[in-house]
PDB file of N, CA and C in Angstrom:
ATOM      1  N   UNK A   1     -13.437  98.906 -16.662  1.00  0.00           N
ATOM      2  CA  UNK A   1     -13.098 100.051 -17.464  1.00  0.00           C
ATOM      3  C   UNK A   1     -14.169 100.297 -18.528  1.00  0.00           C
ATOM      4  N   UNK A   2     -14.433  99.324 -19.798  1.00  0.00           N
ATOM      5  CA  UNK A   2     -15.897  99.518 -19.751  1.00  0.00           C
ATOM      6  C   UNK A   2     -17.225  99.855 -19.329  1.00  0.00           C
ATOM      7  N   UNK A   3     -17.185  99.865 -17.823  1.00  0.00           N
ATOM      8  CA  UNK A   3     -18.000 100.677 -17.530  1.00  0.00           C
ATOM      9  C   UNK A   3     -18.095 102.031 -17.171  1.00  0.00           C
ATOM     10  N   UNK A   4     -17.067 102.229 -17.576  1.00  0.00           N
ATOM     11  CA  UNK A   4     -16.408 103.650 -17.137  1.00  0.00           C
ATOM     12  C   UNK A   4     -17.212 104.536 -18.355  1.00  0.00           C
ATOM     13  N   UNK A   5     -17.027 104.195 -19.863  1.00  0.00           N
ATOM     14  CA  UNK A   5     -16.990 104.940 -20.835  1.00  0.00           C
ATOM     15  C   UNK A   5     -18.264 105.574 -20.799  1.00  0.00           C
ATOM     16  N   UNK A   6     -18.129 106.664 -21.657  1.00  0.00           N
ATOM     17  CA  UNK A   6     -19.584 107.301 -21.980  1.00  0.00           C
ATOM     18  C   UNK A   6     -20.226 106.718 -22.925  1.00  0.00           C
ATOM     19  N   UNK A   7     -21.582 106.268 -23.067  1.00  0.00           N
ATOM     20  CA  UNK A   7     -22.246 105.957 -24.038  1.00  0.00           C
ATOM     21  C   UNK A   7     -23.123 106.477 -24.132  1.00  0.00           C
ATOM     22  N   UNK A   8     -23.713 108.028 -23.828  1.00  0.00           N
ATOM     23  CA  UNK A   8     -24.439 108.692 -24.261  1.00  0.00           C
ATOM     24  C   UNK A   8     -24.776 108.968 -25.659  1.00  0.00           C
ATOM     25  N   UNK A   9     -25.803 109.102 -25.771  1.00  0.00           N
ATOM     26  CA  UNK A   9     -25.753 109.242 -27.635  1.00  0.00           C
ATOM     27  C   UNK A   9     -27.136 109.362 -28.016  1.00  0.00           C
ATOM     28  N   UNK A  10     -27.769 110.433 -28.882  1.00  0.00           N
ATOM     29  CA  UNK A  10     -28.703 110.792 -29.324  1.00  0.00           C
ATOM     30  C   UNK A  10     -28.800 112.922 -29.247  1.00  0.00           C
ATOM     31  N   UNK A  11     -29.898 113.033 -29.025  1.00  0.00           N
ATOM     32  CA  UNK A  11     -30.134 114.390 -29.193  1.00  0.00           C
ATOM     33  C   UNK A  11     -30.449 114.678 -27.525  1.00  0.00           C
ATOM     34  N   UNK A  12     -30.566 115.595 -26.794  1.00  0.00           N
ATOM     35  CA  UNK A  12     -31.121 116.201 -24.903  1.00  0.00           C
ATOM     36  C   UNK A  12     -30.689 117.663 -25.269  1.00  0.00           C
ATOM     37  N   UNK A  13     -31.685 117.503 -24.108  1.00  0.00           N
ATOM     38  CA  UNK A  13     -31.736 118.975 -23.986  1.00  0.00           C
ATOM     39  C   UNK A  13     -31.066 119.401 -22.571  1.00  0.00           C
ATOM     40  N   UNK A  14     -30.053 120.080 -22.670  1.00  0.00           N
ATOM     41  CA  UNK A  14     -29.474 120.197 -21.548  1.00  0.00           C
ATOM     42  C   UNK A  14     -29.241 121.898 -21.181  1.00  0.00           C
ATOM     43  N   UNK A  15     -28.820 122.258 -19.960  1.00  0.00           N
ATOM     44  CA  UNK A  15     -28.858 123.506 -19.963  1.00  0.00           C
ATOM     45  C   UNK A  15     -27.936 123.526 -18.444  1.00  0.00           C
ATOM     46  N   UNK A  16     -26.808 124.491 -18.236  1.00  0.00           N
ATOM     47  CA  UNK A  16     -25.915 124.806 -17.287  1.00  0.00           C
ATOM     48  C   UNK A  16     -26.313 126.072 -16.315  1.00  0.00           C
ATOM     49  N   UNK A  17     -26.014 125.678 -15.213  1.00  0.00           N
ATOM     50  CA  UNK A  17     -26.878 126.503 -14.495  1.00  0.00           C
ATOM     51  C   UNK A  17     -28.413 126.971 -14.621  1.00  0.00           C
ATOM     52  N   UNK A  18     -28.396 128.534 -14.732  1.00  0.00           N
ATOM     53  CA  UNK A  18     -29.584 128.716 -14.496  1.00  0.00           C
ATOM     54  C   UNK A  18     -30.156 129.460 -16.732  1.00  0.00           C
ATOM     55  N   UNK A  19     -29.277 128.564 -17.122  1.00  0.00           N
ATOM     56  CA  UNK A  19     -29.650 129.227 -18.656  1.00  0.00           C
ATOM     57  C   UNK A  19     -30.730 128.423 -19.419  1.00  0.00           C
ATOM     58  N   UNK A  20     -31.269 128.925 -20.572  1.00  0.00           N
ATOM     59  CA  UNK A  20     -32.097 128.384 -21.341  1.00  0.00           C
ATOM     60  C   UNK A  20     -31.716 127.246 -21.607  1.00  0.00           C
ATOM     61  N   UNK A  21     -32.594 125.894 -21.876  1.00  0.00           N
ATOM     62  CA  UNK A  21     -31.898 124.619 -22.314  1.00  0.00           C
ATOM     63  C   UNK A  21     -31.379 124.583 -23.516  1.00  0.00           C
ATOM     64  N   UNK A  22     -30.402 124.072 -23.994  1.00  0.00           N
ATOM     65  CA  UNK A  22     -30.123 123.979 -25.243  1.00  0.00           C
ATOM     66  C   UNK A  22     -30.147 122.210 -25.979  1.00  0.00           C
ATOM     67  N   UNK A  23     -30.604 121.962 -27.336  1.00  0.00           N
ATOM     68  CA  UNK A  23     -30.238 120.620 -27.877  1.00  0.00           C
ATOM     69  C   UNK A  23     -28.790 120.219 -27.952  1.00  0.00           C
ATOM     70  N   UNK A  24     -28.696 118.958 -27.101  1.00  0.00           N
ATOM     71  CA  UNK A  24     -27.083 118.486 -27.817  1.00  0.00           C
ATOM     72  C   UNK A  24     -27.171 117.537 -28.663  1.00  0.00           C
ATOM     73  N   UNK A  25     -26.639 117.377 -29.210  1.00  0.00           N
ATOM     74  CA  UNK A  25     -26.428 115.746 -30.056  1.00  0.00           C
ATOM     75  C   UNK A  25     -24.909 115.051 -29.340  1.00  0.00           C
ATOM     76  N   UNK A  26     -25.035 113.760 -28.701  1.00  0.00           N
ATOM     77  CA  UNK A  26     -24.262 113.407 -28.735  1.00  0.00           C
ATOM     78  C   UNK A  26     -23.641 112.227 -29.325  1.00  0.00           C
ATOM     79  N   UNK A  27     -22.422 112.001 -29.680  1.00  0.00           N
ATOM     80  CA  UNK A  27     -21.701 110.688 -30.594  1.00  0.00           C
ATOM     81  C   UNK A  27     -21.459 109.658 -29.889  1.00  0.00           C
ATOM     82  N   UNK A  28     -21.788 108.625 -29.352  1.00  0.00           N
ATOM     83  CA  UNK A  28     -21.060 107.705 -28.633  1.00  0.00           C
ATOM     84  C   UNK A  28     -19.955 107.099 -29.609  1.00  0.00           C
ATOM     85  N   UNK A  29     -19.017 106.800 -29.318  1.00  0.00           N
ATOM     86  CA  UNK A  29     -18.060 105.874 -30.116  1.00  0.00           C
ATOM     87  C   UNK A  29     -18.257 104.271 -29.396  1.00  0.00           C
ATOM     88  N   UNK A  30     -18.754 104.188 -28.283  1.00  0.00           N
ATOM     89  CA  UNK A  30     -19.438 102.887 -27.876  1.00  0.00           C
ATOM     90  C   UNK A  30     -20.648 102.723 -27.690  1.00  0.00           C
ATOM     91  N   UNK A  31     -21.413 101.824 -27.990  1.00  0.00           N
ATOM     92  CA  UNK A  31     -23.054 102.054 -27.419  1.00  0.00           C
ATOM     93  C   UNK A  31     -23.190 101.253 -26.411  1.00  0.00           C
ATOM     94  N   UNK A  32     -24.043 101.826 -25.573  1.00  0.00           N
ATOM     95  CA  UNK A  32     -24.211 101.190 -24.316  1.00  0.00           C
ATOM     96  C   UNK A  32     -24.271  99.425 -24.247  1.00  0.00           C
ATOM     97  N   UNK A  33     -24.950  98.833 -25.221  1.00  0.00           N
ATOM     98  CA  UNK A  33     -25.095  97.576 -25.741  1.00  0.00           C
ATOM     99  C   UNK A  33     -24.411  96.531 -25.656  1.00  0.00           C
ATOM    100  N   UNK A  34     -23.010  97.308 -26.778  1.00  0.00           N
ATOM    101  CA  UNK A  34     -21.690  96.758 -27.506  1.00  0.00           C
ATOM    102  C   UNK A  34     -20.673  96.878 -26.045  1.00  0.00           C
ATOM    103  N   UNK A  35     -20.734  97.492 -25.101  1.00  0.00           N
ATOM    104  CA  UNK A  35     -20.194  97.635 -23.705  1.00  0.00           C
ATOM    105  C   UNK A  35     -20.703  96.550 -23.027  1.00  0.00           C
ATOM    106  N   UNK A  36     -22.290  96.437 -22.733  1.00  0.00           N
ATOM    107  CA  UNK A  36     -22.380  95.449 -21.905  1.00  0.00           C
ATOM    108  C   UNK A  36     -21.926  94.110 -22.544  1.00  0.00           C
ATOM    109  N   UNK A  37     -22.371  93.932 -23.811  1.00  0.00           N
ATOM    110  CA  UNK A  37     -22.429  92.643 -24.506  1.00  0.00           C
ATOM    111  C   UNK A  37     -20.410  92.069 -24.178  1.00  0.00           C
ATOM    112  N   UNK A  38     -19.667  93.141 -24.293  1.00  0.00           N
ATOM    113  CA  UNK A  38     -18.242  93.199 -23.965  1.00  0.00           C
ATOM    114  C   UNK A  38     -17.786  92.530 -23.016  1.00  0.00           C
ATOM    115  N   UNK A  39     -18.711  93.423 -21.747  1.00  0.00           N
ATOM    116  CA  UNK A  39     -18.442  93.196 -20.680  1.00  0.00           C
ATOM    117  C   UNK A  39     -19.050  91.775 -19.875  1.00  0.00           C
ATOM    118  N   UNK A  40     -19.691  91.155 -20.678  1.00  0.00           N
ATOM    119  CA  UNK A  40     -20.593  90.067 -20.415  1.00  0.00           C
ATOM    120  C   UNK A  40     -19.561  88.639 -21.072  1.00  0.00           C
ATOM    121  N   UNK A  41     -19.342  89.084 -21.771  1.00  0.00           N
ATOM    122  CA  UNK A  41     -18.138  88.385 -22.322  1.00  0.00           C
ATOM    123  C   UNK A  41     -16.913  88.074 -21.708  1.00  0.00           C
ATOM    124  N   UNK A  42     -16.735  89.163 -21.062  1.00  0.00           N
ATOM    125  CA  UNK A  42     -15.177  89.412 -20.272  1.00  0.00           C
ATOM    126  C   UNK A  42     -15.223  88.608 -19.036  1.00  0.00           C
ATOM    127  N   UNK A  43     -16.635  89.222 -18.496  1.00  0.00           N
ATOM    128  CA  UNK A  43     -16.806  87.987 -17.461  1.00  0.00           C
ATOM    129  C   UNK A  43     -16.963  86.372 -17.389  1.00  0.00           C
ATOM    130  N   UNK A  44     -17.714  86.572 -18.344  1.00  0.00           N
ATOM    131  CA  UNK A  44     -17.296  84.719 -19.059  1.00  0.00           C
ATOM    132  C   UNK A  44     -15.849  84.158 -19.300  1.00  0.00           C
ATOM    133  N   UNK A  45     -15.287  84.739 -19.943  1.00  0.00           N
ATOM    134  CA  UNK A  45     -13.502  84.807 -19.531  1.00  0.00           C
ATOM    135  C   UNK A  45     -13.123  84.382 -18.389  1.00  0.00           C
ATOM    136  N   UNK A  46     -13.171  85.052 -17.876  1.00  0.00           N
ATOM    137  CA  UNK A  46     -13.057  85.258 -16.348  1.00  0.00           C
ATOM    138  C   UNK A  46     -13.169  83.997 -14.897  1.00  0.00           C
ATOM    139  N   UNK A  47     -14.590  83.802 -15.430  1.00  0.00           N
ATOM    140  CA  UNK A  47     -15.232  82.781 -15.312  1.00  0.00           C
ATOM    141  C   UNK A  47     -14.462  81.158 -15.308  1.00  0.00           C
ATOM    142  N   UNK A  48     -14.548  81.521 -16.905  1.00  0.00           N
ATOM    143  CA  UNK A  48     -13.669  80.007 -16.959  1.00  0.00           C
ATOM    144  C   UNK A  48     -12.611  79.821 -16.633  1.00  0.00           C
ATOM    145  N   UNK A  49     -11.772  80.812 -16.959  1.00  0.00           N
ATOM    146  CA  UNK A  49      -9.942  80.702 -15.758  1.00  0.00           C
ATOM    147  C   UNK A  49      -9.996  80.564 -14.891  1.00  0.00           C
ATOM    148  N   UNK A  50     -11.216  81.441 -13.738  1.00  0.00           N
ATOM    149  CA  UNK A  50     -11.140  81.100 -12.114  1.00  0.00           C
ATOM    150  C   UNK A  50     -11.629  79.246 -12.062  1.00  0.00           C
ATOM    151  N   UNK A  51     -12.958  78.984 -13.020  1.00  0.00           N
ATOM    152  CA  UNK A  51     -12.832  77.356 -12.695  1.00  0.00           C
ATOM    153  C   UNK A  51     -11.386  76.460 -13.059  1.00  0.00           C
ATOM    154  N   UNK A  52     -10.928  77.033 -14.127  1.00  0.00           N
ATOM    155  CA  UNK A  52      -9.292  76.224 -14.569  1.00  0.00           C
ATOM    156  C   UNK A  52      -8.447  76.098 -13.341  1.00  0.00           C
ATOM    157  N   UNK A  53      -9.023  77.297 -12.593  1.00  0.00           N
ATOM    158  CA  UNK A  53      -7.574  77.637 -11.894  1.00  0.00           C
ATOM    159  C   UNK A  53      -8.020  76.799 -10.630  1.00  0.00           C
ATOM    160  N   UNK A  54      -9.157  76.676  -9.725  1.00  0.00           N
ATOM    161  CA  UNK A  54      -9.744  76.041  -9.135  1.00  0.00           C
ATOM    162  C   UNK A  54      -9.590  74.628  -9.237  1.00  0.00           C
ATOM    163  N   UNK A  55      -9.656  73.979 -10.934  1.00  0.00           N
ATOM    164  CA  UNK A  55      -9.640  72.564 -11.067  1.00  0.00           C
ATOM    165  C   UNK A  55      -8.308  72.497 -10.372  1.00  0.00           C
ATOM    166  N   UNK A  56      -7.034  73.226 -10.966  1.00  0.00           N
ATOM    167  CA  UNK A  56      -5.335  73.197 -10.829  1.00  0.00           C
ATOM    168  C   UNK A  56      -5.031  73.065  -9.296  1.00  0.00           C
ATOM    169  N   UNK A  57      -5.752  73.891  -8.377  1.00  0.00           N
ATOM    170  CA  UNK A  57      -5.252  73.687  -6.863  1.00  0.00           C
ATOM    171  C   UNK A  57      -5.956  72.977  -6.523  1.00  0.00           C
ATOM    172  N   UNK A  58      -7.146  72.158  -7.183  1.00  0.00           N
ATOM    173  CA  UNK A  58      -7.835  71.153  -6.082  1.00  0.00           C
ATOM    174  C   UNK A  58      -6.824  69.821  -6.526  1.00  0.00           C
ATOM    175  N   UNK A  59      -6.409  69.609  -7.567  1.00  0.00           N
ATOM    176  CA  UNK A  59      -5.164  68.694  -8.379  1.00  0.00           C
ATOM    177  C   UNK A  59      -3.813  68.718  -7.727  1.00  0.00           C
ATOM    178  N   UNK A  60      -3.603  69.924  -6.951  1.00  0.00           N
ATOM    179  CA  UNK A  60      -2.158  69.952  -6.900  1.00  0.00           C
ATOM    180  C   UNK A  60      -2.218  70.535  -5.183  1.00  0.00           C
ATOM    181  N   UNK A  61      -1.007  69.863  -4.869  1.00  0.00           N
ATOM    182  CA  UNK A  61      -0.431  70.130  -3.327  1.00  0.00           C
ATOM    183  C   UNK A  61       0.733  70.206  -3.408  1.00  0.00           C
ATOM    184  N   UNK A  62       1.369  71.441  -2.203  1.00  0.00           N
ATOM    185  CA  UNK A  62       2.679  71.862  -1.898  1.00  0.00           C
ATOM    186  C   UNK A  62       2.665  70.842  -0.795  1.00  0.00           C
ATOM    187  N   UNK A  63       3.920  69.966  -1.065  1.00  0.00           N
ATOM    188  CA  UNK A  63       4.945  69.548  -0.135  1.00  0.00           C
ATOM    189  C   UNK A  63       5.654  70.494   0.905  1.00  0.00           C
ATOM    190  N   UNK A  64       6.010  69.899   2.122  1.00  0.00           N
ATOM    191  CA  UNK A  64       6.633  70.880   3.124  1.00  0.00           C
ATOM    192  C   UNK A  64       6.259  72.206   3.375  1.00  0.00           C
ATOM    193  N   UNK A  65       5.036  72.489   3.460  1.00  0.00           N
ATOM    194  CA  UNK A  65       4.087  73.779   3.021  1.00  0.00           C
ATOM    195  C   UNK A  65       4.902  74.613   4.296  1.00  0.00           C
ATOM    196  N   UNK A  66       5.294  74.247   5.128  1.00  0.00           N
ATOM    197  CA  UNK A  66       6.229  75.267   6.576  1.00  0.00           C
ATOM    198  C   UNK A  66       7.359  75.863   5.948  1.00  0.00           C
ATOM    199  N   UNK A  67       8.015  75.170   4.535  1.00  0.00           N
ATOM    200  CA  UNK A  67       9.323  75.309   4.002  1.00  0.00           C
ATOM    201  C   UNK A  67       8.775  76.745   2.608  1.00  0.00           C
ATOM    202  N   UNK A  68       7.575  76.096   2.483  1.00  0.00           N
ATOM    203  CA  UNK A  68       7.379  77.165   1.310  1.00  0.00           C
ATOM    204  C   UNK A  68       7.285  78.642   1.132  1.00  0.00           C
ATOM    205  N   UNK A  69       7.749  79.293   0.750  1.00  0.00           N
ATOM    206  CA  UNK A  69       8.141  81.123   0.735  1.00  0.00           C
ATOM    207  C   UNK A  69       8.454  81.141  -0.027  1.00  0.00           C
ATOM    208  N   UNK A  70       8.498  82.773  -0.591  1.00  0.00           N
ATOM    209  CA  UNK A  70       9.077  83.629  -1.796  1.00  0.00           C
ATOM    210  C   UNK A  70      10.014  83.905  -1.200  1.00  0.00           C
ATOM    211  N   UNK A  71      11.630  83.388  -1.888  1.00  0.00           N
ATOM    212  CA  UNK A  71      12.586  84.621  -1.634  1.00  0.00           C
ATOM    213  C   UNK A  71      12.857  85.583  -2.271  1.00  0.00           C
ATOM    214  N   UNK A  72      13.970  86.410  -2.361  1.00  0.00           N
ATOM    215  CA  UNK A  72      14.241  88.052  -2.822  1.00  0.00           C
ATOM    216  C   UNK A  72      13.306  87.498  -4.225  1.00  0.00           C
ATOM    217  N   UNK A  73      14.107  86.844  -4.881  1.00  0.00           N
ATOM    218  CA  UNK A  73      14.049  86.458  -6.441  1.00  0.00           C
ATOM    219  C   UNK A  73      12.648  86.113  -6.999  1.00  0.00           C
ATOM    220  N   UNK A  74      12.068  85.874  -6.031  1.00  0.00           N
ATOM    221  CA  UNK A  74      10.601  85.413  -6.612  1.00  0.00           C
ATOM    222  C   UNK A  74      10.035  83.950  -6.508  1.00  0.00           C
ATOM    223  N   UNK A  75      11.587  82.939  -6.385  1.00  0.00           N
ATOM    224  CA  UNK A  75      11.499  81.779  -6.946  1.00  0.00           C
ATOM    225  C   UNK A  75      10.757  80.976  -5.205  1.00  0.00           C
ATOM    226  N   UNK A  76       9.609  80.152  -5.631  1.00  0.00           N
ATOM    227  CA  UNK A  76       9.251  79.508  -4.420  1.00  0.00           C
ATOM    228  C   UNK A  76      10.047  78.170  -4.308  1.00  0.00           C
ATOM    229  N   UNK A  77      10.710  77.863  -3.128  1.00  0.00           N
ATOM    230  CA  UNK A  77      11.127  76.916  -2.684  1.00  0.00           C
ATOM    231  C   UNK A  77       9.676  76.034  -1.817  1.00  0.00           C
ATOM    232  N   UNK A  78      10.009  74.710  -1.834  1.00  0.00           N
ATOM    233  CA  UNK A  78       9.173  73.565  -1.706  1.00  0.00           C
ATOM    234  C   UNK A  78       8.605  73.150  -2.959  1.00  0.00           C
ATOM    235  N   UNK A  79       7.910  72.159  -2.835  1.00  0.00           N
ATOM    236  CA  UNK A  79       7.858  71.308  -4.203  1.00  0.00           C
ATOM    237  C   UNK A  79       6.268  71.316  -4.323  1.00  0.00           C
ATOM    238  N   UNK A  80       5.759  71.571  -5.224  1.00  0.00           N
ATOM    239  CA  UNK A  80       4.241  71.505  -5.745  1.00  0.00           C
ATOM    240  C   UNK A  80       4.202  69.873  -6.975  1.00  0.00           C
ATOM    241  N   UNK A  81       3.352  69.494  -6.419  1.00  0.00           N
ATOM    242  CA  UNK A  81       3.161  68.292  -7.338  1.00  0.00           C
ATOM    243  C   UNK A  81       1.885  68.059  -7.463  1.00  0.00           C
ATOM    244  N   UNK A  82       1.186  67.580  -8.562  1.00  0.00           N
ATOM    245  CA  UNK A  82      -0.027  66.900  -9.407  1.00  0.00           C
ATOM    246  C   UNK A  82      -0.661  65.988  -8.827  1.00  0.00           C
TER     247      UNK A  82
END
């Protein structure tokens, strides 16, 4: 989603269709920078939960794994242990 935003920002010269160009100024409320630096971050996040989560299933095994399913409720039957 961050990369979504606009971070345009400064002065261009732009022009629609076939008209004279005109100066814009534009405002970013994000700068391109403060987005990546964000987004560089987020992935580091990211990062470290997928290794957490990685350490957790190489640690842990489902018992009776043929027995294990979601029913209606959500709740998994079979036993996960450490």
């Amino acid at each position: 989603m961050l990369k979504a935003i606009p971070t345009k920002h400064g002065k261009f010269l732009e022009s629609e269709g076939f008209s004279q160009p005109k100066e814009v100024e534009y405002v970013a409320q994000v700068r391109q920078a403060d987005a990546d630096a964000q987004v560089a971050e987020l992935e580091g996040q990211i990062s470290q939960l997928q290794d957490e989560l990685d350490r957790f299933n190489e640690q842990c095994q489902i018992s009776n794994a043929s027995d294990f399913s979601l029913n209606g409720g959500g709740v998994a039957r079979g036993a996960i242990t450490a």
